[in-house]
PDB file of N, CA and C in Angstrom:
ATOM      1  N   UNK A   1     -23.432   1.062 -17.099  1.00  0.00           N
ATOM      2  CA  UNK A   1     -24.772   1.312 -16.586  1.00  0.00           C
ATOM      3  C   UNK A   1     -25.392   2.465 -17.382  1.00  0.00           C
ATOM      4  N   UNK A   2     -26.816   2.083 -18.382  1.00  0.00           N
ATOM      5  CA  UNK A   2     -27.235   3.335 -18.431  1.00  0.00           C
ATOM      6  C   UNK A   2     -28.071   4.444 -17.996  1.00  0.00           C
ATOM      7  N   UNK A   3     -27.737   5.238 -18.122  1.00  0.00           N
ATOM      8  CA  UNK A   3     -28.426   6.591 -17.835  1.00  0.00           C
ATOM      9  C   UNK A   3     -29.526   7.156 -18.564  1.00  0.00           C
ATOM     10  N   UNK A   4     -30.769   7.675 -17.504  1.00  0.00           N
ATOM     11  CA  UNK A   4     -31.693   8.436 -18.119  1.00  0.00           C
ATOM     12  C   UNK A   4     -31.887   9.953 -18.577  1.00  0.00           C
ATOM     13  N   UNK A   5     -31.720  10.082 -19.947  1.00  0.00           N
ATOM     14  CA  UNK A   5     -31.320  11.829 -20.422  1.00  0.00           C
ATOM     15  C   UNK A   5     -32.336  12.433 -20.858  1.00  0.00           C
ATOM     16  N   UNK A   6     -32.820  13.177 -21.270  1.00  0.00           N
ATOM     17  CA  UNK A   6     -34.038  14.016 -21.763  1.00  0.00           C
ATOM     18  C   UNK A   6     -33.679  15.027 -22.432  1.00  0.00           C
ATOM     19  N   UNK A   7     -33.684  15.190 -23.682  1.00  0.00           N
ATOM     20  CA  UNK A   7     -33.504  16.534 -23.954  1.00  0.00           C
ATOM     21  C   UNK A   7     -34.820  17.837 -24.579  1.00  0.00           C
ATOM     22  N   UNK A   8     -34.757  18.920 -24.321  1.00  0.00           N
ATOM     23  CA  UNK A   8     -35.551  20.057 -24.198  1.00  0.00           C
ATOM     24  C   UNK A   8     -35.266  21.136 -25.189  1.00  0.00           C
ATOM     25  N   UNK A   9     -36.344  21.555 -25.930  1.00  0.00           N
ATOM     26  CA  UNK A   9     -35.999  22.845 -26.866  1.00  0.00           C
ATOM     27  C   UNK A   9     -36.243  23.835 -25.870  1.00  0.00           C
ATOM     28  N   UNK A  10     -36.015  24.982 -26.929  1.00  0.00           N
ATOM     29  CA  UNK A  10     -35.541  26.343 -25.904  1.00  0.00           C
ATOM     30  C   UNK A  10     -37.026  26.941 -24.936  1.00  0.00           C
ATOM     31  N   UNK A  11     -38.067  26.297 -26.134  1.00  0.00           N
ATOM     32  CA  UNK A  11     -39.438  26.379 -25.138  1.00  0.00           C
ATOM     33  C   UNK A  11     -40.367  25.133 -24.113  1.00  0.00           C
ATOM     34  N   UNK A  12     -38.547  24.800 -23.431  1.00  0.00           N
ATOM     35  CA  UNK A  12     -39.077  23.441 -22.293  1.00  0.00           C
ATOM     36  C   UNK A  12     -39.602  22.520 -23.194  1.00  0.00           C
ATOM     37  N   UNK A  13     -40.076  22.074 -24.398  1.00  0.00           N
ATOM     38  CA  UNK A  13     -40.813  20.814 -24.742  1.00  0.00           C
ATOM     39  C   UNK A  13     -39.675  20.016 -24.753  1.00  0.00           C
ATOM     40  N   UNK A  14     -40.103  18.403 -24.396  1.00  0.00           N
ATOM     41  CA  UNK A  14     -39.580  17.602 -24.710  1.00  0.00           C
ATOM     42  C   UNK A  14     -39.213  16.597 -25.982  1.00  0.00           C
ATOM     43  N   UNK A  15     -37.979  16.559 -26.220  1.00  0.00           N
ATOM     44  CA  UNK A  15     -38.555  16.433 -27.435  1.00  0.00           C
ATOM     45  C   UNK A  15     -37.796  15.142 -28.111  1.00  0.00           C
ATOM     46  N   UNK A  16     -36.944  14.469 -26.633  1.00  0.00           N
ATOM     47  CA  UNK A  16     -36.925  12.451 -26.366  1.00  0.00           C
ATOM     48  C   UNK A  16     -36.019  12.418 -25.276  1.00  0.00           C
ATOM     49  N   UNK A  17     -36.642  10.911 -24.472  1.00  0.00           N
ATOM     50  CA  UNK A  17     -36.042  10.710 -23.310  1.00  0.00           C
ATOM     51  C   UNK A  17     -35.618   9.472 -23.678  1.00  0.00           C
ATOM     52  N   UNK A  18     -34.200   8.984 -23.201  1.00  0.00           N
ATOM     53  CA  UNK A  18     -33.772   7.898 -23.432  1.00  0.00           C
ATOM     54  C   UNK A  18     -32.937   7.395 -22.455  1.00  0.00           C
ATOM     55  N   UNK A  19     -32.606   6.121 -22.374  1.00  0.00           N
ATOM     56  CA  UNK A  19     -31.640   5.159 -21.239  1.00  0.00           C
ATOM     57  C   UNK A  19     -30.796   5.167 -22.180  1.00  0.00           C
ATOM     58  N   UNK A  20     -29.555   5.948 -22.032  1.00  0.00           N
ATOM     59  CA  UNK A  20     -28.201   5.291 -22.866  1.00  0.00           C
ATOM     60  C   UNK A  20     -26.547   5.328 -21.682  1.00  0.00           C
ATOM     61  N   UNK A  21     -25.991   4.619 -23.264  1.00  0.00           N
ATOM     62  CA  UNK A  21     -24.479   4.716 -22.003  1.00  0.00           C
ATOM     63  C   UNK A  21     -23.721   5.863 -21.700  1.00  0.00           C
ATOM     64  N   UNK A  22     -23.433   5.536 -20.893  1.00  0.00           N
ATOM     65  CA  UNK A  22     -22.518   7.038 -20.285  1.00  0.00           C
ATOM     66  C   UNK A  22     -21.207   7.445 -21.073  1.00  0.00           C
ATOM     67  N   UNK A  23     -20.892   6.823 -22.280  1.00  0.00           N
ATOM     68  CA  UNK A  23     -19.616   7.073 -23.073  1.00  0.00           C
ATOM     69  C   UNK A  23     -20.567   7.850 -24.298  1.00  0.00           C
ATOM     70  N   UNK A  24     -21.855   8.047 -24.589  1.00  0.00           N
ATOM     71  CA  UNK A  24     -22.202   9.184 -25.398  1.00  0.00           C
ATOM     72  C   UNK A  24     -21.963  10.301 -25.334  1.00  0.00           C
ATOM     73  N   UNK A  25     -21.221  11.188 -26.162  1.00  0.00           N
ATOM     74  CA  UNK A  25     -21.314  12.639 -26.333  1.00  0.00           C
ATOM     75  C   UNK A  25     -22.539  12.959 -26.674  1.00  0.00           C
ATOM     76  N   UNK A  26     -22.551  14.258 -26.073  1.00  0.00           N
ATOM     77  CA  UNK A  26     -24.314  14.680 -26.522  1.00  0.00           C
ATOM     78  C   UNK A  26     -24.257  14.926 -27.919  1.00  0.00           C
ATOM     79  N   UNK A  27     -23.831  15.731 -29.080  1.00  0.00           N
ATOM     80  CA  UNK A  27     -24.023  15.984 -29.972  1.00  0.00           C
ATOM     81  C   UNK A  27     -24.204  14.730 -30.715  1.00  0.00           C
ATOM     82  N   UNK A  28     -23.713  13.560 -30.546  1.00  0.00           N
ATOM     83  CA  UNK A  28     -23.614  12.617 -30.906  1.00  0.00           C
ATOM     84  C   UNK A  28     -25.218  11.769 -30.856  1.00  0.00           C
ATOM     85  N   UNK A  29     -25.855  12.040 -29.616  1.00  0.00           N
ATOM     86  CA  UNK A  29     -26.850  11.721 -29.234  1.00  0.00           C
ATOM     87  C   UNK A  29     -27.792  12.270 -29.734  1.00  0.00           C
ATOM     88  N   UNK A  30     -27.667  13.822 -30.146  1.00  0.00           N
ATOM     89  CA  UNK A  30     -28.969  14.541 -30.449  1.00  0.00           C
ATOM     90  C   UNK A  30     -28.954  14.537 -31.640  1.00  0.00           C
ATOM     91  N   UNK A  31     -28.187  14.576 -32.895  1.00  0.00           N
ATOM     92  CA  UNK A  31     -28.231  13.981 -34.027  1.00  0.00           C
ATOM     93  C   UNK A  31     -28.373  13.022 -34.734  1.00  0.00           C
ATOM     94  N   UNK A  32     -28.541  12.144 -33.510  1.00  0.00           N
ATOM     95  CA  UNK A  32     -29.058  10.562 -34.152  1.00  0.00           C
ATOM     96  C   UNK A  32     -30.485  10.900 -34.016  1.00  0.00           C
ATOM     97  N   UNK A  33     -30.984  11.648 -33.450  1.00  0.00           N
ATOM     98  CA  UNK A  33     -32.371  11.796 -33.269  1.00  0.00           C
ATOM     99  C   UNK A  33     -33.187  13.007 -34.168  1.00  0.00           C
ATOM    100  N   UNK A  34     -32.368  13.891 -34.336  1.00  0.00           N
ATOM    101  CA  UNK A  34     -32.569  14.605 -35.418  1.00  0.00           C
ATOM    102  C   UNK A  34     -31.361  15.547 -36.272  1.00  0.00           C
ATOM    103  N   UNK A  35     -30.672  14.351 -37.365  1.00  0.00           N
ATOM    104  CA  UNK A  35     -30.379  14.673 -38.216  1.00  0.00           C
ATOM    105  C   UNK A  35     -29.630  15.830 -38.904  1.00  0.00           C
ATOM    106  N   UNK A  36     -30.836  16.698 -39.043  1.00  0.00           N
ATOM    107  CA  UNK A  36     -31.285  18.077 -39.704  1.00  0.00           C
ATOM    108  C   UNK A  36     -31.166  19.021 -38.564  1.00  0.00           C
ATOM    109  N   UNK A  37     -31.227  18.666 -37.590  1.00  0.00           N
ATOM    110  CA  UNK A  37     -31.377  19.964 -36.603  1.00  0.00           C
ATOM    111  C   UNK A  37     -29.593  21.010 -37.086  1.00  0.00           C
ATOM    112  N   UNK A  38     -29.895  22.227 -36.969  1.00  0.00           N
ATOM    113  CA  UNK A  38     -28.782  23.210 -37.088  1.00  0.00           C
ATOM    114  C   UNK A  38     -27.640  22.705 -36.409  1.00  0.00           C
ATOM    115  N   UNK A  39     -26.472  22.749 -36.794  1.00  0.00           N
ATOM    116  CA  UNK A  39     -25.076  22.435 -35.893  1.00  0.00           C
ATOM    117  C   UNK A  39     -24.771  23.518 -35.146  1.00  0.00           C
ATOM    118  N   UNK A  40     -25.482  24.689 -35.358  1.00  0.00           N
ATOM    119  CA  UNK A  40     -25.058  26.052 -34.067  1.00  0.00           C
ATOM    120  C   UNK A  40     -25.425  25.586 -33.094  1.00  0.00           C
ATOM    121  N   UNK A  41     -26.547  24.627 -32.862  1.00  0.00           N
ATOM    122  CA  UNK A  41     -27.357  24.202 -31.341  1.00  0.00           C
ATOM    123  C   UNK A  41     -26.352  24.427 -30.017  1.00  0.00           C
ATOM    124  N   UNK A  42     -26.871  24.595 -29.314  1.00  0.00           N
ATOM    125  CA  UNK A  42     -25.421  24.685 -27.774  1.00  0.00           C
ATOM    126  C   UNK A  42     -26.608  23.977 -26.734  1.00  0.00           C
ATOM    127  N   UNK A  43     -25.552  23.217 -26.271  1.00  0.00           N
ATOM    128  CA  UNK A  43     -26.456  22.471 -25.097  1.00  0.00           C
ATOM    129  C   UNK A  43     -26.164  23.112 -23.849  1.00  0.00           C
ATOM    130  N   UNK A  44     -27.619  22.555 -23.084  1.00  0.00           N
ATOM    131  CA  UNK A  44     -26.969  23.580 -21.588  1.00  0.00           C
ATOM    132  C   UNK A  44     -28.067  22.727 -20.440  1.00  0.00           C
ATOM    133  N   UNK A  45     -27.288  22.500 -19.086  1.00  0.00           N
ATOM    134  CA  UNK A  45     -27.756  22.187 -18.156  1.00  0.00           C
ATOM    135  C   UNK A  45     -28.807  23.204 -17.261  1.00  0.00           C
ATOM    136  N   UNK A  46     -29.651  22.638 -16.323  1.00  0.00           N
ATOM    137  CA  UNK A  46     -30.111  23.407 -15.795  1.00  0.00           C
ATOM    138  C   UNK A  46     -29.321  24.682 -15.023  1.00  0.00           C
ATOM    139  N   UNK A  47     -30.254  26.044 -15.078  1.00  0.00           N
ATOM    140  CA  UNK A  47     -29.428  26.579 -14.401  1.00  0.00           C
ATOM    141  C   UNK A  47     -28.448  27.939 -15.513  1.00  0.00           C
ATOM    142  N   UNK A  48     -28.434  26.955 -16.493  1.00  0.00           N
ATOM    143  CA  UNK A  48     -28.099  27.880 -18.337  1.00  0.00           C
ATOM    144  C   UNK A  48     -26.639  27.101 -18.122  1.00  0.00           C
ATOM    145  N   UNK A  49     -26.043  26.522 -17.585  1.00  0.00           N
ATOM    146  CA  UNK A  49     -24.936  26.268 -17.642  1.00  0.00           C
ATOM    147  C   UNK A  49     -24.622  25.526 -19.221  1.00  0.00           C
ATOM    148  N   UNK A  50     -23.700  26.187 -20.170  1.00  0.00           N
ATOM    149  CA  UNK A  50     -23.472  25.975 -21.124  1.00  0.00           C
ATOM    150  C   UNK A  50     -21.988  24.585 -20.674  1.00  0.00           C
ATOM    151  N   UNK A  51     -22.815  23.691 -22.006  1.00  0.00           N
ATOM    152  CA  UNK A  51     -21.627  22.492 -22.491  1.00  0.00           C
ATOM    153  C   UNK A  51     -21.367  21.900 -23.506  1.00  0.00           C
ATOM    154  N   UNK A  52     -19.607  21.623 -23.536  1.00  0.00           N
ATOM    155  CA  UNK A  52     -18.968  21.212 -24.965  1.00  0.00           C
ATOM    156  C   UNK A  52     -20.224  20.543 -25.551  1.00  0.00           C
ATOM    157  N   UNK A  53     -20.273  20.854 -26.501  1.00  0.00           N
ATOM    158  CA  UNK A  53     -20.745  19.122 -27.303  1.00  0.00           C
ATOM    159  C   UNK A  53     -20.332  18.414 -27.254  1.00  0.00           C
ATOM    160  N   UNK A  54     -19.042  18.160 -27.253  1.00  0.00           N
ATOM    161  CA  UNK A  54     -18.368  16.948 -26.967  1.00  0.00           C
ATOM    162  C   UNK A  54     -18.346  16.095 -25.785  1.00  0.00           C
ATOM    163  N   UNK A  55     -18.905  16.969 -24.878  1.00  0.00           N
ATOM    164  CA  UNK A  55     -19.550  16.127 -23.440  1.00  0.00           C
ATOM    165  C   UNK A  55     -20.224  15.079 -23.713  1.00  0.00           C
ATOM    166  N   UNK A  56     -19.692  14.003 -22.372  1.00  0.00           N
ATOM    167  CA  UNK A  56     -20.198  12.798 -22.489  1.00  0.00           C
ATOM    168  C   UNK A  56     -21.338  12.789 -21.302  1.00  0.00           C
ATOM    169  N   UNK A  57     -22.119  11.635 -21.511  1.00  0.00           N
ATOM    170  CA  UNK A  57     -23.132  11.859 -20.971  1.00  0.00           C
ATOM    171  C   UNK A  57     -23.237  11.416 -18.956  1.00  0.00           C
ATOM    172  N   UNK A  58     -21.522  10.274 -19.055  1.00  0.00           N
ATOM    173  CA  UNK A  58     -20.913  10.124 -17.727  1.00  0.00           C
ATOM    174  C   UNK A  58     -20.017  11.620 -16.949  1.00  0.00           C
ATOM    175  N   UNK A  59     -19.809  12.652 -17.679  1.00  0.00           N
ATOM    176  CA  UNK A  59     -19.434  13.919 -17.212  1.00  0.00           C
ATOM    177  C   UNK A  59     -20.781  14.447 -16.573  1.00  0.00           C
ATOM    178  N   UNK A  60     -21.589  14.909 -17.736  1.00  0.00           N
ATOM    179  CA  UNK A  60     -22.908  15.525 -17.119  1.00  0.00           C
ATOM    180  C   UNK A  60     -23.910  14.371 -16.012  1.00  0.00           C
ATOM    181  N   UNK A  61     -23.567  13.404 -16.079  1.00  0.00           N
ATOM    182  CA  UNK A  61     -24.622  12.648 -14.843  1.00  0.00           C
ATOM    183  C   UNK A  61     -23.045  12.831 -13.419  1.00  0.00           C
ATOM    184  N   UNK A  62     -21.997  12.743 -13.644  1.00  0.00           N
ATOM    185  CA  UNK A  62     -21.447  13.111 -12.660  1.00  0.00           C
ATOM    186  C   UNK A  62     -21.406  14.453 -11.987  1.00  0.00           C
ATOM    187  N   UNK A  63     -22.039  15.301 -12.171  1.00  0.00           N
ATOM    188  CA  UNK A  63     -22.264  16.706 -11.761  1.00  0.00           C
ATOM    189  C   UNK A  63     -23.559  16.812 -11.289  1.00  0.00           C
ATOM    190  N   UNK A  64     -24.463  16.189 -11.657  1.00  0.00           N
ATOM    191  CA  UNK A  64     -25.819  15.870 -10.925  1.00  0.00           C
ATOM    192  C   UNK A  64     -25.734  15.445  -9.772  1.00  0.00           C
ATOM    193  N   UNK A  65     -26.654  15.564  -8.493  1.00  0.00           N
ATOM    194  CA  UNK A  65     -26.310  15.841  -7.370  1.00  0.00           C
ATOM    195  C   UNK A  65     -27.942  14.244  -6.977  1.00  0.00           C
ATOM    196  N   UNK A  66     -28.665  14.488  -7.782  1.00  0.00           N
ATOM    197  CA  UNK A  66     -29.773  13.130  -8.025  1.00  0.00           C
ATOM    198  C   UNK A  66     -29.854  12.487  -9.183  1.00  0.00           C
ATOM    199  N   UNK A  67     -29.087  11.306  -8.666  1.00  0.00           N
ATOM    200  CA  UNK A  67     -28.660   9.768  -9.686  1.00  0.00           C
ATOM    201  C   UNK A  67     -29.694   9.369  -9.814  1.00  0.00           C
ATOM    202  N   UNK A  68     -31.307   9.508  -9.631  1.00  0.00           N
ATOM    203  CA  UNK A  68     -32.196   8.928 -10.256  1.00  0.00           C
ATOM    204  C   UNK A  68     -33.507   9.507 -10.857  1.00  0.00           C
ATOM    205  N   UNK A  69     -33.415  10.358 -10.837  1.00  0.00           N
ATOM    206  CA  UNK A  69     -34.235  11.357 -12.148  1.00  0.00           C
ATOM    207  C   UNK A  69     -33.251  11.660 -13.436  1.00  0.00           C
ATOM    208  N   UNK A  70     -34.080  11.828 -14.450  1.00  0.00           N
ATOM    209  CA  UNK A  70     -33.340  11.785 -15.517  1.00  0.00           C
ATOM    210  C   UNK A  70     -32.501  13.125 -15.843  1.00  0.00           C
ATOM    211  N   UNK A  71     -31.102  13.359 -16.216  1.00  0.00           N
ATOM    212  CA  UNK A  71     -30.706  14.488 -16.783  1.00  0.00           C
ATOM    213  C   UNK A  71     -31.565  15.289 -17.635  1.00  0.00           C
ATOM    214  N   UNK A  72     -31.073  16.111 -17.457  1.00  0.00           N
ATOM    215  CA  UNK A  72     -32.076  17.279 -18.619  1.00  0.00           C
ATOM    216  C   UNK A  72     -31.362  17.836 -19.463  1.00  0.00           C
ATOM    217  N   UNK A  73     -31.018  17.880 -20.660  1.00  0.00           N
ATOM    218  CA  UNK A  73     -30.178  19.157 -21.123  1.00  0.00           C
ATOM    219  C   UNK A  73     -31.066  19.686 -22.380  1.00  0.00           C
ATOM    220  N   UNK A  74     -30.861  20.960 -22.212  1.00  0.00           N
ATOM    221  CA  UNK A  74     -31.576  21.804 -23.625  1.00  0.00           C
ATOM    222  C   UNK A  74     -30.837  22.002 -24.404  1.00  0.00           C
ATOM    223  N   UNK A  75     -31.533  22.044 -25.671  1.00  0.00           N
ATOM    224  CA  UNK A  75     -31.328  22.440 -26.975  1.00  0.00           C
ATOM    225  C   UNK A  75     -31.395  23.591 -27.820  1.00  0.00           C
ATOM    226  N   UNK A  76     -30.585  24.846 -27.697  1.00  0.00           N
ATOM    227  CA  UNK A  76     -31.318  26.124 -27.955  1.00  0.00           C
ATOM    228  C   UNK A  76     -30.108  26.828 -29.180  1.00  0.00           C
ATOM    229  N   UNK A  77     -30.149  27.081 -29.804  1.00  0.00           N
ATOM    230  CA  UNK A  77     -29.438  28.142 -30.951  1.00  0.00           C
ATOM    231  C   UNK A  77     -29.013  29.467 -30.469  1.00  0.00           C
ATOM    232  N   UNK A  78     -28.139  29.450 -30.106  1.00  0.00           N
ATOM    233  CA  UNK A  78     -27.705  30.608 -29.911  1.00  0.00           C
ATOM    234  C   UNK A  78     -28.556  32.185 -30.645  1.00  0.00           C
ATOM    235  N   UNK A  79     -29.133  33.114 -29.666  1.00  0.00           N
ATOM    236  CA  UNK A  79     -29.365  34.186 -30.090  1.00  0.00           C
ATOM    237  C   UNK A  79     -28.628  35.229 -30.386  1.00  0.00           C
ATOM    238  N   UNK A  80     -28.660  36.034 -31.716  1.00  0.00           N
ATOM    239  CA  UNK A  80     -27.755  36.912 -32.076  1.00  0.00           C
ATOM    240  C   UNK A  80     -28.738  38.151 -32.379  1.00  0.00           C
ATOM    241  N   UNK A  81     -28.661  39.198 -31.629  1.00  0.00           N
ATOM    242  CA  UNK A  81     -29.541  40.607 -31.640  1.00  0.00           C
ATOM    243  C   UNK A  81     -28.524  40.934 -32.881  1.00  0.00           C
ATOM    244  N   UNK A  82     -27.247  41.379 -32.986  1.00  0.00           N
ATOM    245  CA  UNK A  82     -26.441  42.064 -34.354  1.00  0.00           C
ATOM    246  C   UNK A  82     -25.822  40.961 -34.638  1.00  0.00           C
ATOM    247  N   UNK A  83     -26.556  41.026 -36.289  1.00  0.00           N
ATOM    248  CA  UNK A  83     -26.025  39.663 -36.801  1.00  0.00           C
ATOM    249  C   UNK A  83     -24.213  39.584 -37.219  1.00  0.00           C
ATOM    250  N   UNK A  84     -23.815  41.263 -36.838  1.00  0.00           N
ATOM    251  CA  UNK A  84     -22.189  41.774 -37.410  1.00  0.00           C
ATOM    252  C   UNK A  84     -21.641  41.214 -35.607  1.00  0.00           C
ATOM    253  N   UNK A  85     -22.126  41.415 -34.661  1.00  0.00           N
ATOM    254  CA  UNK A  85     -21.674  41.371 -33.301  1.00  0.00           C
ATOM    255  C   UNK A  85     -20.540  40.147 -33.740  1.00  0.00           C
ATOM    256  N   UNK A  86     -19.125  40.031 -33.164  1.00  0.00           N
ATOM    257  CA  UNK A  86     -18.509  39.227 -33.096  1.00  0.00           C
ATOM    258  C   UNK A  86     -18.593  38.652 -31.456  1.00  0.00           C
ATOM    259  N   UNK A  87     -19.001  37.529 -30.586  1.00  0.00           N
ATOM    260  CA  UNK A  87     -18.739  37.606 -29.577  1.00  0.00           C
ATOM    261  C   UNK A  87     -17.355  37.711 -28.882  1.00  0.00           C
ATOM    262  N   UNK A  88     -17.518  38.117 -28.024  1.00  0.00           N
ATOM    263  CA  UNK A  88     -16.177  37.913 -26.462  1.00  0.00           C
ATOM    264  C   UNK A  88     -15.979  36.949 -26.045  1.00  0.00           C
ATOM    265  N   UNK A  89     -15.117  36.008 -25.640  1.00  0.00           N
ATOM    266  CA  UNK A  89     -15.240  34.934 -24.956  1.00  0.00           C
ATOM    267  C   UNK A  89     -14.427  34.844 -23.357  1.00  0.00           C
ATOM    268  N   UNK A  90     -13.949  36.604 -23.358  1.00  0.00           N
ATOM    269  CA  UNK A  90     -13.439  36.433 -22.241  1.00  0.00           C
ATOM    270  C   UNK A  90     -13.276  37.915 -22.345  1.00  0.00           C
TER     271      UNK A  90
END
């Protein structure tokens, strides 16, 4: 069954909504659509909740709480204030 996804740059625009299957990984998805976009991109659910890229698109519609509006996930590049900063991850 497919699912309706949407994805969003970091300033809310939309920027394609599509019906696909639930065995897509997102990165997989957002590079068929653009290519060229940077590979730093990090996707994230409402809320900022950050996810693998490797997420499929039946993970993120199973965490949605309304099966019939479309998922949302954004598209944003990680911001770096010191470009030397190494992050923490824990």
């Amino acid at each position: 069954m497919p699912v309706n996804v949407e994805f969003r740059d970091a300033a809310n625009s939309v920027l394609f909504r599509e019906s696909l299957s639930l065995d897509y990984p997102l990165e997989d998805v957002f590079y068929l659509y653009y290519p060229t976009a940077p590979r730093s991109l990090m996707f994230y659910l409402e809320g900022n909740v950050a996810l693998p890229k490797s997420t499929t698109l039946d993970t993120i519609f199973s965490m949605c709480s309304n099966k019939h509006i479309p998922v949302v996930v954004w598209a944003r590049i990680p911001a770096v204030i010191n470009p030397e900063h190494t992050p923490q991850w824990h």
